[in-house]
N, C-alpha and C. Protein backbone atom coordinates (compact mmCIF):
# COMPACT_ATOMS: atom_id res chain seq x y z
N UNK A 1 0.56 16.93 -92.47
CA UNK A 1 0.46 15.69 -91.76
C UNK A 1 -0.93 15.11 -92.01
N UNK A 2 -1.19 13.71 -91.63
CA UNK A 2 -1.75 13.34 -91.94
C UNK A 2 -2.99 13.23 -90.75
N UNK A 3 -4.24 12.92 -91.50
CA UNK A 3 -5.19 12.60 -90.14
C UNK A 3 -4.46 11.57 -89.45
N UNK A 4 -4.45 10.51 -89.97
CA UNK A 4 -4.01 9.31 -88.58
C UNK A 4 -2.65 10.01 -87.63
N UNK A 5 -1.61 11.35 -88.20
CA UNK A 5 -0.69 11.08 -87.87
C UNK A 5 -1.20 12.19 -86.63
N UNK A 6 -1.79 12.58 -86.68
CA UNK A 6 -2.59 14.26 -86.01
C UNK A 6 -3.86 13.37 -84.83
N UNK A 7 -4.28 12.37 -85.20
CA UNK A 7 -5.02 11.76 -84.12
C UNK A 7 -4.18 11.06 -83.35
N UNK A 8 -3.02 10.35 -84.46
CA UNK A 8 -2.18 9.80 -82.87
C UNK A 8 -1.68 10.81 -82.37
N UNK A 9 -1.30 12.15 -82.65
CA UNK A 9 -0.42 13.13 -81.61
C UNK A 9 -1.34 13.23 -80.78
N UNK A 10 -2.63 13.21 -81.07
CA UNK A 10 -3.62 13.83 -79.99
C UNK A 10 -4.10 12.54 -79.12
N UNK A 11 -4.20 11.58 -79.37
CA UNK A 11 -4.47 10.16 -78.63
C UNK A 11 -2.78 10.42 -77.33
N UNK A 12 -1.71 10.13 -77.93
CA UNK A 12 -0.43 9.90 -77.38
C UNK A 12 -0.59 11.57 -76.23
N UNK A 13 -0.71 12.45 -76.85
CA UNK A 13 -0.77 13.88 -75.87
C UNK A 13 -1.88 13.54 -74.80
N UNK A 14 -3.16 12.53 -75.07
CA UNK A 14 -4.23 13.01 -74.37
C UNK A 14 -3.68 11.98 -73.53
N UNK A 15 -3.12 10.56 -73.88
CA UNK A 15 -2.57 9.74 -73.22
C UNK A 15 -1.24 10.39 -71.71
N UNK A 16 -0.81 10.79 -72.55
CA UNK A 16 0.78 11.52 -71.69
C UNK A 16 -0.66 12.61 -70.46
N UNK A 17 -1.26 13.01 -71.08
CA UNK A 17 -2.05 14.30 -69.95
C UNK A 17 -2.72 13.37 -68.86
N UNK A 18 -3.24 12.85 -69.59
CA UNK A 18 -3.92 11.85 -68.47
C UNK A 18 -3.16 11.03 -67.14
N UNK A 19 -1.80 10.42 -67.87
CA UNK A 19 -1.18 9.82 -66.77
C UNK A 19 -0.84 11.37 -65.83
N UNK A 20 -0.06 12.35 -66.91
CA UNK A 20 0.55 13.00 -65.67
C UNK A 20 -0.78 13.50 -64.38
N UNK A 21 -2.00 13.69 -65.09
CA UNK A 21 -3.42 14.18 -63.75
C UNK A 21 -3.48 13.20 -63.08
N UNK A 22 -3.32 11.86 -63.36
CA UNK A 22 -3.21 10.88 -62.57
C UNK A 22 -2.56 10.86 -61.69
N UNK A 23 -1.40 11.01 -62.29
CA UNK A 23 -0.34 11.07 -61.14
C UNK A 23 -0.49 12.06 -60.20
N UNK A 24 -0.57 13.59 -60.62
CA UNK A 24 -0.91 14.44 -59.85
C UNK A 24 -2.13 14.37 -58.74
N UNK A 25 -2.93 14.14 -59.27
CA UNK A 25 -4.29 14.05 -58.13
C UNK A 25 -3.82 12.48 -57.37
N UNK A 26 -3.30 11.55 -57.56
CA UNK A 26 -2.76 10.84 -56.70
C UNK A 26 -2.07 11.05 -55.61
N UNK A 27 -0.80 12.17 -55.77
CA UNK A 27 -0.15 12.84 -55.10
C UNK A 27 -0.60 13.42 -54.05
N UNK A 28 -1.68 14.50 -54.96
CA UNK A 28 -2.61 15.10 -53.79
C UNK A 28 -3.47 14.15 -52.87
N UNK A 29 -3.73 12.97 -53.53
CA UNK A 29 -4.58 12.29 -52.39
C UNK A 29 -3.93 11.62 -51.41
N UNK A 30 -2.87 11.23 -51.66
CA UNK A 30 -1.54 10.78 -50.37
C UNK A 30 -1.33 11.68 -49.46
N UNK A 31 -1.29 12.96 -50.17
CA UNK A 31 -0.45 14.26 -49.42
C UNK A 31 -1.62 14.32 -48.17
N UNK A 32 -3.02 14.49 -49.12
CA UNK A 32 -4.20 14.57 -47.84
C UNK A 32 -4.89 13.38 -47.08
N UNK A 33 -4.51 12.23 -47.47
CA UNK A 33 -4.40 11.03 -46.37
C UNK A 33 -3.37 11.03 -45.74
N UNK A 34 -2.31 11.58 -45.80
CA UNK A 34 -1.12 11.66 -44.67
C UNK A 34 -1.46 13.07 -43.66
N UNK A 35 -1.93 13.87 -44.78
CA UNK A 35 -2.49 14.36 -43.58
C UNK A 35 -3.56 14.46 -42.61
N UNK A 36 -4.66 13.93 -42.96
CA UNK A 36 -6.01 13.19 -41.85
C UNK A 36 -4.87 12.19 -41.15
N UNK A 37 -4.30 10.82 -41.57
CA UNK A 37 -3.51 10.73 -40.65
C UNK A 37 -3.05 11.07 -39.61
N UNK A 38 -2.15 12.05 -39.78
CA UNK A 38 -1.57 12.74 -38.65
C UNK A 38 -2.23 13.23 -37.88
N UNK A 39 -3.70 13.96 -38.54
CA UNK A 39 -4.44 14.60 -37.17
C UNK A 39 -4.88 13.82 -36.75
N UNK A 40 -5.28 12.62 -36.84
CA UNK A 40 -6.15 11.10 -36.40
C UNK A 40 -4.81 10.77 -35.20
N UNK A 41 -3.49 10.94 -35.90
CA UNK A 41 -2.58 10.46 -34.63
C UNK A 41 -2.41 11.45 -33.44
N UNK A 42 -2.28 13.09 -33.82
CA UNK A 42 -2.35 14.13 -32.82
C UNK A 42 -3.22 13.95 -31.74
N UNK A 43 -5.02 13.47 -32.55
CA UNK A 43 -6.21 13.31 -31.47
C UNK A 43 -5.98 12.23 -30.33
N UNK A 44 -5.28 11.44 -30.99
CA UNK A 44 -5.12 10.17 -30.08
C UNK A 44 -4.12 10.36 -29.22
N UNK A 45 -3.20 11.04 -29.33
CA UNK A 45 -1.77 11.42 -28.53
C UNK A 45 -2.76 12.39 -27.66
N UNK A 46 -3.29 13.12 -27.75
CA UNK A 46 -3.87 14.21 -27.07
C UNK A 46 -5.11 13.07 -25.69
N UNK A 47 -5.30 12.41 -26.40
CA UNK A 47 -6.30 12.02 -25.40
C UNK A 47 -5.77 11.20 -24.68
N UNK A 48 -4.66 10.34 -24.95
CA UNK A 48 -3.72 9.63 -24.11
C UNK A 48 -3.36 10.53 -23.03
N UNK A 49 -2.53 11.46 -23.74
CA UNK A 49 -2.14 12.34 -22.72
C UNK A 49 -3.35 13.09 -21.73
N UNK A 50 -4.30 13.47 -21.85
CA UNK A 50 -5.50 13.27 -20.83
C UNK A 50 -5.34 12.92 -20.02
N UNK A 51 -5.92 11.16 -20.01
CA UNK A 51 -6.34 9.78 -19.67
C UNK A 51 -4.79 9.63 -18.80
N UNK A 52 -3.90 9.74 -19.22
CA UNK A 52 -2.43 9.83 -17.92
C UNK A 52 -2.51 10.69 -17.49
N UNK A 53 -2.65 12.24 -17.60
CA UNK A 53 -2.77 12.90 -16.59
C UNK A 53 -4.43 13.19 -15.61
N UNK A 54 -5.25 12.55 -16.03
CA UNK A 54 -5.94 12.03 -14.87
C UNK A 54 -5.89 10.74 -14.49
N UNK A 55 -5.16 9.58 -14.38
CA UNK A 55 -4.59 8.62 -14.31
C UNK A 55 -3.49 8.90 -13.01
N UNK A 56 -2.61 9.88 -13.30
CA UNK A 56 -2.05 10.73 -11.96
C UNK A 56 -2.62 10.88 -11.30
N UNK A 57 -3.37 11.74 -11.25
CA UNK A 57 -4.56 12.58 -10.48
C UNK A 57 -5.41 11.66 -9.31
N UNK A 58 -5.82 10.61 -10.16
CA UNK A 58 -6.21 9.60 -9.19
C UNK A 58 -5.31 8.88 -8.67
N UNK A 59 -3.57 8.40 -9.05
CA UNK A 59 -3.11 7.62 -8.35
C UNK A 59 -2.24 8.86 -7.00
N UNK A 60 -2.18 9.92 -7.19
CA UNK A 60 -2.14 11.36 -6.10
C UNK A 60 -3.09 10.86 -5.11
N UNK A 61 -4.40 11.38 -5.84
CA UNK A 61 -5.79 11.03 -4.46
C UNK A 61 -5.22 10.03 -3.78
N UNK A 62 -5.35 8.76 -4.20
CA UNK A 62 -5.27 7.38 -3.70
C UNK A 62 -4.04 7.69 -2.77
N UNK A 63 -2.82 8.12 -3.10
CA UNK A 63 -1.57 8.05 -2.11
C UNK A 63 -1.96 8.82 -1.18
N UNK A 64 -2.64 9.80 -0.80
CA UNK A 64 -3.19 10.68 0.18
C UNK A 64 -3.77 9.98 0.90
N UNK A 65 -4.63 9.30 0.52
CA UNK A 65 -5.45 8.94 1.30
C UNK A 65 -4.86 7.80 1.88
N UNK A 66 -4.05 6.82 1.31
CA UNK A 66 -3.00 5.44 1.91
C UNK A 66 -2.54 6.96 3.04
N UNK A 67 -1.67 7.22 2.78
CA UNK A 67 -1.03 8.01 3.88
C UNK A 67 -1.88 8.62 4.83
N UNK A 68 -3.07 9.25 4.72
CA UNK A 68 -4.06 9.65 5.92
C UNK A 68 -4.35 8.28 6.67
N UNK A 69 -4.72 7.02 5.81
CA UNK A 69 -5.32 5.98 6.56
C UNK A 69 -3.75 5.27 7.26
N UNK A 70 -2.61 5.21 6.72
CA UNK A 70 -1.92 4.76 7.67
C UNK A 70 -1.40 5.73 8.63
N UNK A 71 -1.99 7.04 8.69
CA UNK A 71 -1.02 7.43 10.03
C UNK A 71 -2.76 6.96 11.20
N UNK A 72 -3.63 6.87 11.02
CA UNK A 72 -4.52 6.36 11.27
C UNK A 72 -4.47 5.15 11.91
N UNK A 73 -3.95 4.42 11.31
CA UNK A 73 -3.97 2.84 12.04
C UNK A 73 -2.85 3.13 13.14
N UNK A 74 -1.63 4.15 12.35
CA UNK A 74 -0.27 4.28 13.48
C UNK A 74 -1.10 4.16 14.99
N UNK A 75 -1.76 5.75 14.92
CA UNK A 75 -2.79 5.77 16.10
C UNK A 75 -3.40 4.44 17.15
N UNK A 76 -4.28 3.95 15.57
CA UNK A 76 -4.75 2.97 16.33
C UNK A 76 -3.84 1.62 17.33
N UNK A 77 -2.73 1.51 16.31
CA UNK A 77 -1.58 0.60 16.70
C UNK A 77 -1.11 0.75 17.96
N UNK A 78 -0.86 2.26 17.98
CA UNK A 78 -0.27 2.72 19.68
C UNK A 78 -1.34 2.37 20.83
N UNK A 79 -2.60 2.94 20.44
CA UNK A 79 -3.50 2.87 21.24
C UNK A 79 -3.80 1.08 21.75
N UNK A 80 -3.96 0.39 20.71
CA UNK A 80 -4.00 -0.93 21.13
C UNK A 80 -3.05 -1.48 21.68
N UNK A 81 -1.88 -1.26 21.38
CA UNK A 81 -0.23 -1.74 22.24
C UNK A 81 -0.38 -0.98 23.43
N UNK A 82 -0.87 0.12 23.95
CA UNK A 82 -0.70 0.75 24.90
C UNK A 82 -1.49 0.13 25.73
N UNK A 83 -2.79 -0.08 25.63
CA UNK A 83 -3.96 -0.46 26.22
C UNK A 83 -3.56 -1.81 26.40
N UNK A 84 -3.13 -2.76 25.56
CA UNK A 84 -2.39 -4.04 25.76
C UNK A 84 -1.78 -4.27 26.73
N UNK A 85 -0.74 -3.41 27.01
CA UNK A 85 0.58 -3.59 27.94
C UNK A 85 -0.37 -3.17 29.01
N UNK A 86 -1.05 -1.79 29.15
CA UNK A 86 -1.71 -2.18 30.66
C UNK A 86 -2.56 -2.80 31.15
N UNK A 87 -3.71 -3.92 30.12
CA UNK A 87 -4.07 -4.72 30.74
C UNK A 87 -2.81 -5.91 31.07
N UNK A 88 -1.66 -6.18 30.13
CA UNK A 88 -0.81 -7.02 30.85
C UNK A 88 -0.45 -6.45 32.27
N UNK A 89 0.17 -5.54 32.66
CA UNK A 89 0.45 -5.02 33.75
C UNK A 89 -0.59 -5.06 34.62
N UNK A 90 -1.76 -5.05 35.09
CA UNK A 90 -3.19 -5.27 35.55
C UNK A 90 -2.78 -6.46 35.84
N UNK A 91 -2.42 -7.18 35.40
CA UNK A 91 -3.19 -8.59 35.44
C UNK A 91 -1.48 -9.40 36.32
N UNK A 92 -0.31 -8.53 35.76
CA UNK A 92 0.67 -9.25 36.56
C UNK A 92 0.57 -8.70 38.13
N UNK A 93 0.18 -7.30 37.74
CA UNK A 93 0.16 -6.43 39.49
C UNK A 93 -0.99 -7.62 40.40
N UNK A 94 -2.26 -8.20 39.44
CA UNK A 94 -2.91 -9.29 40.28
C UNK A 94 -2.32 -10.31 40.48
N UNK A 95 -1.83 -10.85 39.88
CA UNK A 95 -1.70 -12.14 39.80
C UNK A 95 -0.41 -12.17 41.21
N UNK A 96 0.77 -10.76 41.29
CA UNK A 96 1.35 -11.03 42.33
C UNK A 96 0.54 -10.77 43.67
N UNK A 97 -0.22 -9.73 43.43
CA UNK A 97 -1.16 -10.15 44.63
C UNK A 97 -1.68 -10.98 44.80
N UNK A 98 -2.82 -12.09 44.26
CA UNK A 98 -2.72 -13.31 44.33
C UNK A 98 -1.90 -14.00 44.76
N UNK A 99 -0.65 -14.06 44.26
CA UNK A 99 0.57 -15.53 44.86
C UNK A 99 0.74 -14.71 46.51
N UNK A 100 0.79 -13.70 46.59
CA UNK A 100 1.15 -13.14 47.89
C UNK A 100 0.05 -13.60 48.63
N UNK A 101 -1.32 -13.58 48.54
CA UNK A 101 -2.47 -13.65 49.63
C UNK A 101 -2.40 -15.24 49.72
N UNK A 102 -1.58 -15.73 48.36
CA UNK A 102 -1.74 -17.54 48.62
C UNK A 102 -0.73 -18.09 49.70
N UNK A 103 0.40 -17.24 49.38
CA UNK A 103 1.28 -17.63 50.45
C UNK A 103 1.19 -17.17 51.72
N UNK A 104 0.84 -16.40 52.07
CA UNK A 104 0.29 -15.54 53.23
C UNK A 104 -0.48 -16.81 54.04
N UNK A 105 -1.88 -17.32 53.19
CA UNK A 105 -2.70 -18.61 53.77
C UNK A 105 -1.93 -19.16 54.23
N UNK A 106 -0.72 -19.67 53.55
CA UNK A 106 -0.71 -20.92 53.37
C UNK A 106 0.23 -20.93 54.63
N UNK A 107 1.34 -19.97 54.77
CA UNK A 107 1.95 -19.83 55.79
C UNK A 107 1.11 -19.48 57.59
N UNK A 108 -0.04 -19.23 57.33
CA UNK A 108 -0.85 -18.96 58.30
C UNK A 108 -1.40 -20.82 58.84
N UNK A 109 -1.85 -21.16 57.70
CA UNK A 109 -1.89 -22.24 57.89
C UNK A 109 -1.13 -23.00 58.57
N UNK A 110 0.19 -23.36 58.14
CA UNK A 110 1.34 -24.00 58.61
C UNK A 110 1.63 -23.69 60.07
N UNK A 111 1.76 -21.87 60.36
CA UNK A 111 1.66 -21.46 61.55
C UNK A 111 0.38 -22.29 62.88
N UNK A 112 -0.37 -22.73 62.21
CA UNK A 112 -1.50 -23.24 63.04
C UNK A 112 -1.19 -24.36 63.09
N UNK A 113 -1.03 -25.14 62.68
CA UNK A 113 -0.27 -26.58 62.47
C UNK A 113 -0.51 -27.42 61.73
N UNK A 114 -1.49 -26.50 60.45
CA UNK A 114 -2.23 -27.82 59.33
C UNK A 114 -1.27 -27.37 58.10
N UNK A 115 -1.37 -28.53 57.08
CA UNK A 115 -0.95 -28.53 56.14
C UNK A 115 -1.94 -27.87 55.17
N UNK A 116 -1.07 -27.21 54.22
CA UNK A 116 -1.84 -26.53 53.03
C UNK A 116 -2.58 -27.64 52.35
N UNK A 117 -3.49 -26.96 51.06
CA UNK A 117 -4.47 -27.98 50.36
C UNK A 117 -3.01 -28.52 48.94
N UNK A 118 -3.46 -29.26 48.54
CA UNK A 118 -3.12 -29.38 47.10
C UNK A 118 -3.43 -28.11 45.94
N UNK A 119 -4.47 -28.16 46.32
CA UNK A 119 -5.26 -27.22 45.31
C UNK A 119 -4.82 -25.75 45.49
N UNK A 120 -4.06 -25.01 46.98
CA UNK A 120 -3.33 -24.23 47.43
C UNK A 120 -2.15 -24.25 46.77
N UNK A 121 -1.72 -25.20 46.81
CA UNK A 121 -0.26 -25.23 45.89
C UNK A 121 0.01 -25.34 44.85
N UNK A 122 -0.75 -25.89 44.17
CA UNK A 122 -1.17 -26.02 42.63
C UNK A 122 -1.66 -24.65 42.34
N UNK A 123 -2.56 -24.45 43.03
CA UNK A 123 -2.21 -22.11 42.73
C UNK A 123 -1.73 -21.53 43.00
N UNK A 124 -0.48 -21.58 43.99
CA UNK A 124 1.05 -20.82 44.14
C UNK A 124 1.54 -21.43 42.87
N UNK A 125 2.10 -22.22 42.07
CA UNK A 125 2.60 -22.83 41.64
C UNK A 125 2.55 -22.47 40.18
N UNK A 126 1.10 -22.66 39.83
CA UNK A 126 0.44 -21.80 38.84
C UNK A 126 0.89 -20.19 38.71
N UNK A 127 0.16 -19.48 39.81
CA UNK A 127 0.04 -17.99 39.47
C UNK A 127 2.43 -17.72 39.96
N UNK A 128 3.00 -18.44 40.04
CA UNK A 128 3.81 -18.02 39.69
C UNK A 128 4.60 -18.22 38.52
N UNK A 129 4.21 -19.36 37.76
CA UNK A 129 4.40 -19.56 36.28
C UNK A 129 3.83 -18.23 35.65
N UNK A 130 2.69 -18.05 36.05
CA UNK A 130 2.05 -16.69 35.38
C UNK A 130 2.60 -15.52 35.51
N UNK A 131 3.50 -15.56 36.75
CA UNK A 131 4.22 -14.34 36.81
C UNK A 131 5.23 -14.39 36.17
N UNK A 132 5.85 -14.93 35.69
CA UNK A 132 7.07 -15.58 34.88
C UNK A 132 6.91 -14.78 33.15
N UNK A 133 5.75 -15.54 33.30
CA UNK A 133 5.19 -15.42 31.92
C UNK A 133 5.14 -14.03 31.70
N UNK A 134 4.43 -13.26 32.36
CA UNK A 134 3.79 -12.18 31.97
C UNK A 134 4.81 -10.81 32.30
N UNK A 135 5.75 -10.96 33.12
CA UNK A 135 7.17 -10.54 33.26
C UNK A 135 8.14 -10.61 31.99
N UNK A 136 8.03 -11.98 31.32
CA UNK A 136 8.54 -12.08 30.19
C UNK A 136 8.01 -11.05 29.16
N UNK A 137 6.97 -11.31 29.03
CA UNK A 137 5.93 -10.69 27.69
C UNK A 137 6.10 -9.08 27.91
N UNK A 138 5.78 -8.68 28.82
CA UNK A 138 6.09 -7.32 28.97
C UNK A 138 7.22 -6.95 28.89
N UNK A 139 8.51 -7.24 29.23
CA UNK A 139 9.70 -7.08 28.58
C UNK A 139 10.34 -7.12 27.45
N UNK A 140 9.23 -8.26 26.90
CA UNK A 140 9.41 -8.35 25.26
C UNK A 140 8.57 -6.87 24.72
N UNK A 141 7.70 -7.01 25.12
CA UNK A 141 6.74 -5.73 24.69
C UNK A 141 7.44 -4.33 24.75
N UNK A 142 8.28 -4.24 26.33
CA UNK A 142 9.09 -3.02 26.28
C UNK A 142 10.05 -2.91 25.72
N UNK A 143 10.50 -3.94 25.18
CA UNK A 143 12.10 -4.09 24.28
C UNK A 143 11.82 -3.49 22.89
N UNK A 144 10.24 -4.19 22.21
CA UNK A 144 10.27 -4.24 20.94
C UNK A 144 9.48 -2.58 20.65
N UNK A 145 9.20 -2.26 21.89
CA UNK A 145 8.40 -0.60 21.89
C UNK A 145 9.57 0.40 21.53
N UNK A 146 10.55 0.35 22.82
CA UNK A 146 12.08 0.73 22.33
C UNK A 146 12.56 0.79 21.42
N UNK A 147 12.33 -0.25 20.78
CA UNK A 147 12.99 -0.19 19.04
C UNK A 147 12.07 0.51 18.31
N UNK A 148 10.96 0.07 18.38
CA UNK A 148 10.44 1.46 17.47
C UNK A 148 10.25 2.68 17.44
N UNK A 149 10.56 3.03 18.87
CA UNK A 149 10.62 4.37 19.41
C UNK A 149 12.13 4.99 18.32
N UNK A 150 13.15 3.78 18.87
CA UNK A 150 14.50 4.14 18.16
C UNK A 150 14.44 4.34 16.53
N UNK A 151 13.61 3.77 15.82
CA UNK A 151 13.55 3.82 14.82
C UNK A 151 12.96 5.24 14.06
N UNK A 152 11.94 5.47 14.77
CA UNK A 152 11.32 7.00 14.63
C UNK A 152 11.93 7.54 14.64
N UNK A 153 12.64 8.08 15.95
CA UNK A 153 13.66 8.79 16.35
C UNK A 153 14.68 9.06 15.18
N UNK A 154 15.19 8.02 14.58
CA UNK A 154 15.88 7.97 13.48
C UNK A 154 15.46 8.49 12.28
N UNK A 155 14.20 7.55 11.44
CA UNK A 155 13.63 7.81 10.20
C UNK A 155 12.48 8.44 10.34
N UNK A 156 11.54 8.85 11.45
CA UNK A 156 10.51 9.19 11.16
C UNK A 156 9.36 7.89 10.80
N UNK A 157 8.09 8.37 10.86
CA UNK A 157 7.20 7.31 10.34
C UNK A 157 7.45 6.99 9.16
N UNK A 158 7.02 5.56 8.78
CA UNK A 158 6.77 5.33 7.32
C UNK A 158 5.71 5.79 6.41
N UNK A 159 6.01 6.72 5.39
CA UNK A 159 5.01 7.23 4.64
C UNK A 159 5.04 6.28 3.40
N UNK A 160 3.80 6.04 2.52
CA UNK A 160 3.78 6.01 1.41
C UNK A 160 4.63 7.14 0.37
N UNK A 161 5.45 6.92 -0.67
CA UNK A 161 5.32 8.08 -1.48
C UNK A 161 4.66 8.54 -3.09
N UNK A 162 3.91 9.42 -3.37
CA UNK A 162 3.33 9.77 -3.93
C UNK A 162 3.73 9.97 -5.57
């Protein structure tokens, strides 16, 4: 054979070697960018998963503590409705004493032979609107206490759930 025919075998061979290393170390460099990849995606899945499970952790705390602070207010709620209703009651137990000591005058009065004031009757008149009133309200108050009594009784308090 000839030189030219012996340099092209070796040009065309060195040609053919070359693509196939090409190709090969290409291969390999996909194979090992797919795999940094993947650990680049593992790290990130891993730290997600973290970041949600202390993400829990704090929305746990937080429900604890909603639930400590509302059985808290429950407290406070009773205590202020309770304390409520007996200053209402206070104030109707006066107020019928009041209309009683007004009418009492006023009938003492009459007994003597004078007429009551205006201003006497205009406060019978008054403090028994007030008794009206406050008779009402407390009945509303004991009606709507009842029901929530009934409701407990039933479901229990309302909790947050966790």
């Amino acid at each position: 054979m000839s030189d030219v025919v012996w340099t092209a075998l070796i040009v065309a061979a060195g040609s053919a070697a070359s693509a196939v290393l090409v190709s090969v170390t290409s291969g390999r460099q996909r194979r090992a960018d797919k795999r940094e990849d993947w650990r680049r995606q593992d790290e990130v899945a891993a730290r997600v998963t973290e970041a949600t499970r202390q993400a829990l952790a704090v929305a746990r705390e937080a429900a604890a503590a909603v639930a400590v602070t509302s059985g808290k207010l429950d407290v406070i709620h009773t205590l202020v409705n309770s304390n409520m209703t007996a200053a209402m009651q206070a104030e109707l137990a006066a107020t019928v004493r009041e209309l009683a000591s007004l009418r009492e005058i006023v009938n003492l009065n009459r007994a003597a032979g004078r007429e009551p004031s205006a201003a006497a009757l205009a406060a019978i008149g008054a403090a028994e609107v007030r008794v009206r009133e406050l008779e009402a309200a407390l009945r509303d108050r004991l009606q709507a206490q009842a029901t929530v009594d009934h409701q407990l009784a039933q479901h229990g308090p309302a909790t947050p759930r966790a």
